[in-house]
N, C-alpha and C. Protein backbone atom coordinates (compact mmCIF):
# COMPACT_ATOMS: atom_id res chain seq x y z
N UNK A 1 27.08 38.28 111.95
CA UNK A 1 27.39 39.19 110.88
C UNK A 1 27.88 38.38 109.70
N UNK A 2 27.23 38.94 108.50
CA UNK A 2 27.99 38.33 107.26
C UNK A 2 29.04 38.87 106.95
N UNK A 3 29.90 38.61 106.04
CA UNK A 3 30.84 39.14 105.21
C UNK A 3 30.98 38.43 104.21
N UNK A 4 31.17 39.10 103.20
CA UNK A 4 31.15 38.71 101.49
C UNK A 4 33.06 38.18 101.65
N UNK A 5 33.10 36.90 101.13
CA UNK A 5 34.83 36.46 100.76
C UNK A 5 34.78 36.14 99.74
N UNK A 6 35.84 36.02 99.01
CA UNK A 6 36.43 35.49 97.81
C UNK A 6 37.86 34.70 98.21
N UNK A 7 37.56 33.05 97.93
CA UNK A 7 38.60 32.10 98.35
C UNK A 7 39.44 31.88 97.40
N UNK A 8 40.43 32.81 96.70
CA UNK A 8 41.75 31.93 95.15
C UNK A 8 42.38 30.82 95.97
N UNK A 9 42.31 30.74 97.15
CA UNK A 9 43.51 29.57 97.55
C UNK A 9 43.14 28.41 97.21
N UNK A 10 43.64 27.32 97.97
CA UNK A 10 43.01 25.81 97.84
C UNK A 10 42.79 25.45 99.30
N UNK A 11 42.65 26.27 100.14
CA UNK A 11 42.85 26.32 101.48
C UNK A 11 40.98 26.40 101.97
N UNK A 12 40.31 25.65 103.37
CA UNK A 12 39.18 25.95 103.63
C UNK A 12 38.74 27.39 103.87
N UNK A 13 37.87 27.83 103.85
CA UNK A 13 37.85 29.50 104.89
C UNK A 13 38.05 29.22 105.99
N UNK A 14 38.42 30.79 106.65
CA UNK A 14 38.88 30.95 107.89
C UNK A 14 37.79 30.60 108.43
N UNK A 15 37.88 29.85 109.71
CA UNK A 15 37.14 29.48 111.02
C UNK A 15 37.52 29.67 112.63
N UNK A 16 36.55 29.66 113.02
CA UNK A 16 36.53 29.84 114.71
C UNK A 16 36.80 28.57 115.50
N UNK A 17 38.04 28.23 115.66
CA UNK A 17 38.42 26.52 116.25
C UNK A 17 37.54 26.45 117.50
N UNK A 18 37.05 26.79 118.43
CA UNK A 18 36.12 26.80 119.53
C UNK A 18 34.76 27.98 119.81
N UNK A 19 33.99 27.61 120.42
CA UNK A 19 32.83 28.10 120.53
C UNK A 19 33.15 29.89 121.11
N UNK A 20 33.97 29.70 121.50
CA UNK A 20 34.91 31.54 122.10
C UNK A 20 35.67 32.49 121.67
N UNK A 21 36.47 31.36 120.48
CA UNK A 21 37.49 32.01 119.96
C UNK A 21 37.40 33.20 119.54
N UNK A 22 38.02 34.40 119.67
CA UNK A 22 37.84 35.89 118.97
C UNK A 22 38.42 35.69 117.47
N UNK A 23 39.55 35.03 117.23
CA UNK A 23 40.55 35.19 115.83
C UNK A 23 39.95 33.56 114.95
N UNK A 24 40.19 34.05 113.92
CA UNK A 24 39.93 32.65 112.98
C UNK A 24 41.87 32.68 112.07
N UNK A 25 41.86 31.42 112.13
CA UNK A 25 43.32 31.58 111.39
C UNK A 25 43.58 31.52 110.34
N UNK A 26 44.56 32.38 109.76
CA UNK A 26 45.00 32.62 108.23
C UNK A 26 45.67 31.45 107.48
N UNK A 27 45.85 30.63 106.67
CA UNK A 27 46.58 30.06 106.17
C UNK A 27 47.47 30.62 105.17
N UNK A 28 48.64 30.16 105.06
CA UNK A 28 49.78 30.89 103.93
C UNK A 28 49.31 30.44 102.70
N UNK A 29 49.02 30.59 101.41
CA UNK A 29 48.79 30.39 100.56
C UNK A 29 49.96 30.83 99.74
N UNK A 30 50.79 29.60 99.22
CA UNK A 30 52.38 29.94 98.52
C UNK A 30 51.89 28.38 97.09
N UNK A 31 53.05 28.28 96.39
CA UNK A 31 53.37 27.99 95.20
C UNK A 31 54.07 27.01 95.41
N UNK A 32 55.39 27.27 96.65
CA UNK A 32 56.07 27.01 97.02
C UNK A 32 57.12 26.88 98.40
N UNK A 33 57.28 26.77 99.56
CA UNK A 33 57.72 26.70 100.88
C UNK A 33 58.90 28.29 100.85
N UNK A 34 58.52 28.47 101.67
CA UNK A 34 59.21 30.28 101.39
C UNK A 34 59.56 29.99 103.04
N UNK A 35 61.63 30.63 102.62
CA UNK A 35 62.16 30.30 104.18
C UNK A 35 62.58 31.86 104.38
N UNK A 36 62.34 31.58 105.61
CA UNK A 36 62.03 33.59 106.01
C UNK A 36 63.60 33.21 107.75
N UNK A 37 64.40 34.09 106.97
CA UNK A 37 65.98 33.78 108.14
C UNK A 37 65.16 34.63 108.54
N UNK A 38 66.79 34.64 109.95
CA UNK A 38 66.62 35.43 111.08
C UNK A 38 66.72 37.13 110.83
N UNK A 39 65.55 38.25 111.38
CA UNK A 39 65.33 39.23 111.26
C UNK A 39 64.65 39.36 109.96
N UNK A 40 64.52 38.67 109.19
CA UNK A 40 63.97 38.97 107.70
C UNK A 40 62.19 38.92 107.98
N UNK A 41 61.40 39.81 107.11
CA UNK A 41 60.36 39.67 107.26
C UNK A 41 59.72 39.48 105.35
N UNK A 42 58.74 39.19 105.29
CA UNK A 42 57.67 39.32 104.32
C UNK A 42 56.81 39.02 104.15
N UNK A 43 55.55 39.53 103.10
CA UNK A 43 54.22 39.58 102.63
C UNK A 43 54.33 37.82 102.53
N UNK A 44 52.89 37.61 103.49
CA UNK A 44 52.69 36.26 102.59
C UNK A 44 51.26 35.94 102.66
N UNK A 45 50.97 36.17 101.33
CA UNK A 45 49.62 36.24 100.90
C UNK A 45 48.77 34.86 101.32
N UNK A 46 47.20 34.93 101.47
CA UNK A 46 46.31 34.10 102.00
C UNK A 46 45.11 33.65 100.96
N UNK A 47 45.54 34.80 99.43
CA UNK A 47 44.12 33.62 98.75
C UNK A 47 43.01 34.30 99.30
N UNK A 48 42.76 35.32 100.15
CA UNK A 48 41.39 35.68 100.23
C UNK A 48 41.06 36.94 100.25
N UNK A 49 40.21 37.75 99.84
CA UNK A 49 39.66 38.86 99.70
C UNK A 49 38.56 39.02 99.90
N UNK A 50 38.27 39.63 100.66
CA UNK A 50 36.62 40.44 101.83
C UNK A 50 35.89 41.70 101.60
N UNK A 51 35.42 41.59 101.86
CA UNK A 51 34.09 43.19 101.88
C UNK A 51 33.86 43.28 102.97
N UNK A 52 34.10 44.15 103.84
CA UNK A 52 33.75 44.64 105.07
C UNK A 52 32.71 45.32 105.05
N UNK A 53 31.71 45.63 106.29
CA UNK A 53 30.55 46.50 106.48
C UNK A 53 31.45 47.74 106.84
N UNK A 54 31.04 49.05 106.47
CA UNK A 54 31.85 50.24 107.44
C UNK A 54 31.19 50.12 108.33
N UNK A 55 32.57 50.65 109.02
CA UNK A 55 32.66 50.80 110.45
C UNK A 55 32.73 49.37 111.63
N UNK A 56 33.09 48.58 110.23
CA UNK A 56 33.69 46.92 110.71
C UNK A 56 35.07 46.99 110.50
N UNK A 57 36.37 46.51 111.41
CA UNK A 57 37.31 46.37 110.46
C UNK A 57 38.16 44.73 111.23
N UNK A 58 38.91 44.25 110.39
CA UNK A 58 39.47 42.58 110.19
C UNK A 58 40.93 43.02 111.14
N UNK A 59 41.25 42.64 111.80
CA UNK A 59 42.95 42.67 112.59
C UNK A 59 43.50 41.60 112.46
N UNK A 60 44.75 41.76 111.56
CA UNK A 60 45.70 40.71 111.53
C UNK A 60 46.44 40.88 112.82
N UNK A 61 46.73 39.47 113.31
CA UNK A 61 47.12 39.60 114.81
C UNK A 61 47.90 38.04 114.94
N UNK A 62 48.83 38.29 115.31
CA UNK A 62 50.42 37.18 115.26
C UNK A 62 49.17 35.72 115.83
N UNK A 63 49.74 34.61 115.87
CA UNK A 63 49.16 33.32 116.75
C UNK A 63 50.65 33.09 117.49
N UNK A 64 49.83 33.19 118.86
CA UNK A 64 50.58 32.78 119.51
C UNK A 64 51.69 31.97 119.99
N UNK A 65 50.83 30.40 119.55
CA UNK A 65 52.22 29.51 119.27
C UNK A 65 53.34 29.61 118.46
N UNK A 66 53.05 30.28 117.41
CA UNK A 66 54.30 30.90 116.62
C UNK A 66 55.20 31.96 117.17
N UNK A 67 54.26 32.53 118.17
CA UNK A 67 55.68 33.55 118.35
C UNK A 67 56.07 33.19 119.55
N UNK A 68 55.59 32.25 120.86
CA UNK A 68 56.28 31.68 121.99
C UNK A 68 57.13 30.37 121.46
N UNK A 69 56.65 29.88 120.48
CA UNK A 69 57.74 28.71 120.08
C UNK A 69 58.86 28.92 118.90
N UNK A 70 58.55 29.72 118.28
CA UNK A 70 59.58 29.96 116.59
C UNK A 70 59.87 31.02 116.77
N UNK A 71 59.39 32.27 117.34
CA UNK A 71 59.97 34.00 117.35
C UNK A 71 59.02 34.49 116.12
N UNK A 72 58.39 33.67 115.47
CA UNK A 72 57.36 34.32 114.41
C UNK A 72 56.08 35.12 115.09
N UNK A 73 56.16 36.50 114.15
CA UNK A 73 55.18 37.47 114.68
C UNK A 73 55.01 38.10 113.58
N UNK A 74 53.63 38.96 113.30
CA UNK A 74 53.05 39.66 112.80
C UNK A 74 54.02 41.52 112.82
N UNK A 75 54.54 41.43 112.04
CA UNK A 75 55.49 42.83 111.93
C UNK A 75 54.50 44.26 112.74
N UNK A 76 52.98 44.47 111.70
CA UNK A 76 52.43 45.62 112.33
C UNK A 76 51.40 45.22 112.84
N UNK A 77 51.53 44.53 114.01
CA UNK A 77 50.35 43.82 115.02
C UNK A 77 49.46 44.79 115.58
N UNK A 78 48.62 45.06 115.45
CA UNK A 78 47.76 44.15 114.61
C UNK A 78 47.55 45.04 113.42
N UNK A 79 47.92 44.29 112.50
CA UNK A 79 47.68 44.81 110.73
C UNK A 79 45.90 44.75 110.73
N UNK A 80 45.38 46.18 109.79
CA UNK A 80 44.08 46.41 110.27
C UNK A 80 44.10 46.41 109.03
N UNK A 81 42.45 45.72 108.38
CA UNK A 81 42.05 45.97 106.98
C UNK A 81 41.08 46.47 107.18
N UNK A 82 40.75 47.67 106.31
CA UNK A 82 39.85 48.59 106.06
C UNK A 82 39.04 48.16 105.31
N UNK A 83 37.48 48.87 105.99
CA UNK A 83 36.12 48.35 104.71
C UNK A 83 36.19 48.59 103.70
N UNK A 84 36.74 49.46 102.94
CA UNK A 84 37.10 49.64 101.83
C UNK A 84 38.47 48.98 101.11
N UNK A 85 38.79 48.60 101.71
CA UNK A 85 39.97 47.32 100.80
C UNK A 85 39.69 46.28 100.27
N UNK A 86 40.02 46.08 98.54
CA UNK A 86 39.57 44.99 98.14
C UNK A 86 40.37 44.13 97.57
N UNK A 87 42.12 44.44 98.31
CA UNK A 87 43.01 43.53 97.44
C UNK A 87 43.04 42.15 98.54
N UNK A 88 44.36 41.23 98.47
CA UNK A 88 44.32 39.95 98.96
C UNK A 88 44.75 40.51 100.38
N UNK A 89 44.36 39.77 101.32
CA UNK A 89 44.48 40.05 102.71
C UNK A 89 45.95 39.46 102.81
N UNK A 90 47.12 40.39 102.84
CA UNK A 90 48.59 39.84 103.01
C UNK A 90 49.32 39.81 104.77
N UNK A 91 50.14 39.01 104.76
CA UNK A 91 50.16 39.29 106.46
C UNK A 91 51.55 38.97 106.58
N UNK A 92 52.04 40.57 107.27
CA UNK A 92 54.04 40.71 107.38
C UNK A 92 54.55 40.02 108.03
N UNK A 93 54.80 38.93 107.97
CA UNK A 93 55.76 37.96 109.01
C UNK A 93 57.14 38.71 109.27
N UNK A 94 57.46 38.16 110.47
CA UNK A 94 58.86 38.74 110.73
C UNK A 94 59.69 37.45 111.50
N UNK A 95 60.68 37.07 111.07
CA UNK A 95 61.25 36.19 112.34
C UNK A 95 62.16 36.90 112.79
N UNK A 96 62.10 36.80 114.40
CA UNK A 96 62.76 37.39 115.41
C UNK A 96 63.53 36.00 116.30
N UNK A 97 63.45 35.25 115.26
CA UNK A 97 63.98 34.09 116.21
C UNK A 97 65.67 34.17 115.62
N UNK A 98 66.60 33.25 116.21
CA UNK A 98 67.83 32.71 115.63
C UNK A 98 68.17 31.72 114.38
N UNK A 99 66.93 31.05 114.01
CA UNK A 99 67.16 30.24 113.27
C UNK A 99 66.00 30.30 111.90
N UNK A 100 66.28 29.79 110.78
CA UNK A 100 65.54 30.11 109.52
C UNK A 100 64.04 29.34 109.96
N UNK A 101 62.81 29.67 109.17
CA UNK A 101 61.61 29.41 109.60
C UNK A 101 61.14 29.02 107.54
N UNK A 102 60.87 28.06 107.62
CA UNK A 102 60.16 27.68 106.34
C UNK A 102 58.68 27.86 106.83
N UNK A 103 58.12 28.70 105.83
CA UNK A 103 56.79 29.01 105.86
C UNK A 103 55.74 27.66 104.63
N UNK A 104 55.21 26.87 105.20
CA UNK A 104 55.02 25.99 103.86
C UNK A 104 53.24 26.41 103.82
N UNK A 105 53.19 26.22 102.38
CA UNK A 105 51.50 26.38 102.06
C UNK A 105 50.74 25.54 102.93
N UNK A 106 49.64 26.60 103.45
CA UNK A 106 48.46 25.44 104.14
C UNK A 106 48.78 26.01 105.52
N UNK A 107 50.22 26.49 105.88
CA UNK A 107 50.57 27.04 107.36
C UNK A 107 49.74 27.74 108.06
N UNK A 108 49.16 27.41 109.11
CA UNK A 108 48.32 28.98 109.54
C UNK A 108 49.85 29.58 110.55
N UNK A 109 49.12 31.00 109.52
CA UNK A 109 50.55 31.98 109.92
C UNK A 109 50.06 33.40 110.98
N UNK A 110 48.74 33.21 111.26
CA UNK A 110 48.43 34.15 111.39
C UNK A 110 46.74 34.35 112.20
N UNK A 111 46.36 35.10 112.62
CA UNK A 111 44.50 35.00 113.10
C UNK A 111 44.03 36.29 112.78
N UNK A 112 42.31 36.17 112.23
CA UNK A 112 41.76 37.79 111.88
C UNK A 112 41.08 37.49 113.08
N UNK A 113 40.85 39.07 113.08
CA UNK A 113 39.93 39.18 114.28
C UNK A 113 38.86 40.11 113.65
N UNK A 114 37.30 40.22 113.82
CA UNK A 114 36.98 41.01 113.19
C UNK A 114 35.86 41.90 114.32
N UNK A 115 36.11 43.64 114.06
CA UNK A 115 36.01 43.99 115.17
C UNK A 115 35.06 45.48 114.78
N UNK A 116 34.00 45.91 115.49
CA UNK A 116 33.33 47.20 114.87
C UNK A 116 34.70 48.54 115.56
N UNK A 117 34.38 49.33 115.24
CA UNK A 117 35.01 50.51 115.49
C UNK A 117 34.21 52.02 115.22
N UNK A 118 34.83 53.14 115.75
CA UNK A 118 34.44 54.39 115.63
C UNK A 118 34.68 55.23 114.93
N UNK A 119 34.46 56.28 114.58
CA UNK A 119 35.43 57.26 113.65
C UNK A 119 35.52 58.50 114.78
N UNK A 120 36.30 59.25 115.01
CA UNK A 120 36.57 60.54 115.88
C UNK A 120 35.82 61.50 114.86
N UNK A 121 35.76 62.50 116.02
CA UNK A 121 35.61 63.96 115.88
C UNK A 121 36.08 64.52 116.61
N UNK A 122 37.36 65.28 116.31
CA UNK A 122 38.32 66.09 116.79
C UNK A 122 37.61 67.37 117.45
N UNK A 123 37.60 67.92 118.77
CA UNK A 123 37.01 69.01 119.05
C UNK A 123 38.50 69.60 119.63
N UNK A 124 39.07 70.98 119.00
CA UNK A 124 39.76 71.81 119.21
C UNK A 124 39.35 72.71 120.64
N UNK A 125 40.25 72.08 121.63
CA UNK A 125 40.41 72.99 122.99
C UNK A 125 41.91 73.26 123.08
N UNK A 126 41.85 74.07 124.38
CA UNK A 126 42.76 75.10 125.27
C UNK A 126 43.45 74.65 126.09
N UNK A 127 42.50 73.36 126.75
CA UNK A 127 43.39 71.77 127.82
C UNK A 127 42.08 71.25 128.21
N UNK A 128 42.24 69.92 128.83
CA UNK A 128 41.98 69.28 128.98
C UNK A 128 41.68 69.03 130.38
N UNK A 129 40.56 68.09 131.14
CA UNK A 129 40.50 67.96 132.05
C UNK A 129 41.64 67.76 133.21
N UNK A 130 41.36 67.52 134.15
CA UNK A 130 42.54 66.93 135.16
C UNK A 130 42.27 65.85 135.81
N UNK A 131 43.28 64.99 135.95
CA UNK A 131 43.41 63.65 136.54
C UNK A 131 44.04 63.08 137.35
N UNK A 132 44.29 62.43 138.07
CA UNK A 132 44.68 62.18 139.00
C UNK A 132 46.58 61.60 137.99
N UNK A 133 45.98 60.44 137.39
CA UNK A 133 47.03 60.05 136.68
C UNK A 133 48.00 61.33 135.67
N UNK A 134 47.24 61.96 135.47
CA UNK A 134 48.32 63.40 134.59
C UNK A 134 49.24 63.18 133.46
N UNK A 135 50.20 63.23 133.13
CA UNK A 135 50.70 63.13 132.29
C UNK A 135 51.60 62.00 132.24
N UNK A 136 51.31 61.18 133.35
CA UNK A 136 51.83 59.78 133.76
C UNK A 136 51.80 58.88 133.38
N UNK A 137 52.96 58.13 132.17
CA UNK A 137 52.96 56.97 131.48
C UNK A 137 54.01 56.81 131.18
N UNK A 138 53.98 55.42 130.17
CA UNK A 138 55.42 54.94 129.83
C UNK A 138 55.76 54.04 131.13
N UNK A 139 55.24 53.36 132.03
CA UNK A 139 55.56 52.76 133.28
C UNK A 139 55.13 53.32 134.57
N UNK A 140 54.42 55.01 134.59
CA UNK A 140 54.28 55.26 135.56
C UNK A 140 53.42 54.90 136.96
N UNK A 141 52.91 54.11 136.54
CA UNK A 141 52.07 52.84 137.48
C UNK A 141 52.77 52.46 137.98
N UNK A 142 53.85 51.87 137.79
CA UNK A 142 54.76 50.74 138.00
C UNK A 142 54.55 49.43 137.40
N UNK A 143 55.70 48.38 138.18
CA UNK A 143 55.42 47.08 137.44
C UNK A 143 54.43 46.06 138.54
N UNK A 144 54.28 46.54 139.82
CA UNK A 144 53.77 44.89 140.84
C UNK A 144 52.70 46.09 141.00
């Protein structure tokens, strides 16, 4: 699949580091090294802007090593961009760690994932089938 980008950063485009990978990673595109304390979150823009196909959409989605080693994560995981969005692809950092996190330009802060999807059609009933599972969630499986 193509997709139309527009690169303002100074950063390469996003890429697929291995032949499997689902996410390509975001780089921070800053001015300047932006330190994000503990519990604080914010926008930190990437320099790039996309055209999606409908009924394609991009998921911002935390990288891992950042959030098992620093407490850095993606605030609304996965942040979804719509085919119709044409501003800069921004991505909510949050640190959940104890200690301040300098975000420096060039950082990959982040991975898209890019993914087709559906649209619903709501059909208005009376109830719903029956299942074995029922109204059973929130843990009701259990944990082992």
């Amino acid at each position: 699949m193509q997709i139309k980008i527009i690169n303002k950063s100074n950063h390469d485009l996003p890429h697929y580091e291995t032949i499997a990978s689902a996410g390509m990673d975001l780089r921070a595109n800053l001015s300047e090294p932006r330190t994000l304390k503990p519990l604080e979150r914010s926008i930190v823009g990437t320099g790039l802007f996309i055209e999606l196909p409908v009924g394609i959409e991009a998921q911002v989605r935390p990288r891992s090593g950042l959030a098992a080693k620093k407490g850095i994560t993606v605030l609304n995981a996965p942040g979804t961009i719509d085919a119709d969005y044409r501003g800069e692809i921004g991505v909510i950092l949050v640190n959940l760690s104890g200690d301040d996190f300098i975000i420096n330009n060039g950082e990959r802060i982040a991975q898209l994932v890019i993914a087709k999807h559906e649209r619903a059609e709501w059909v208005d009933v009376d109830e719903l089938s029956e299942t074995a599972r029922g109204e059973g969630g929130f843990g009701s499986t259990g944990t082992k």
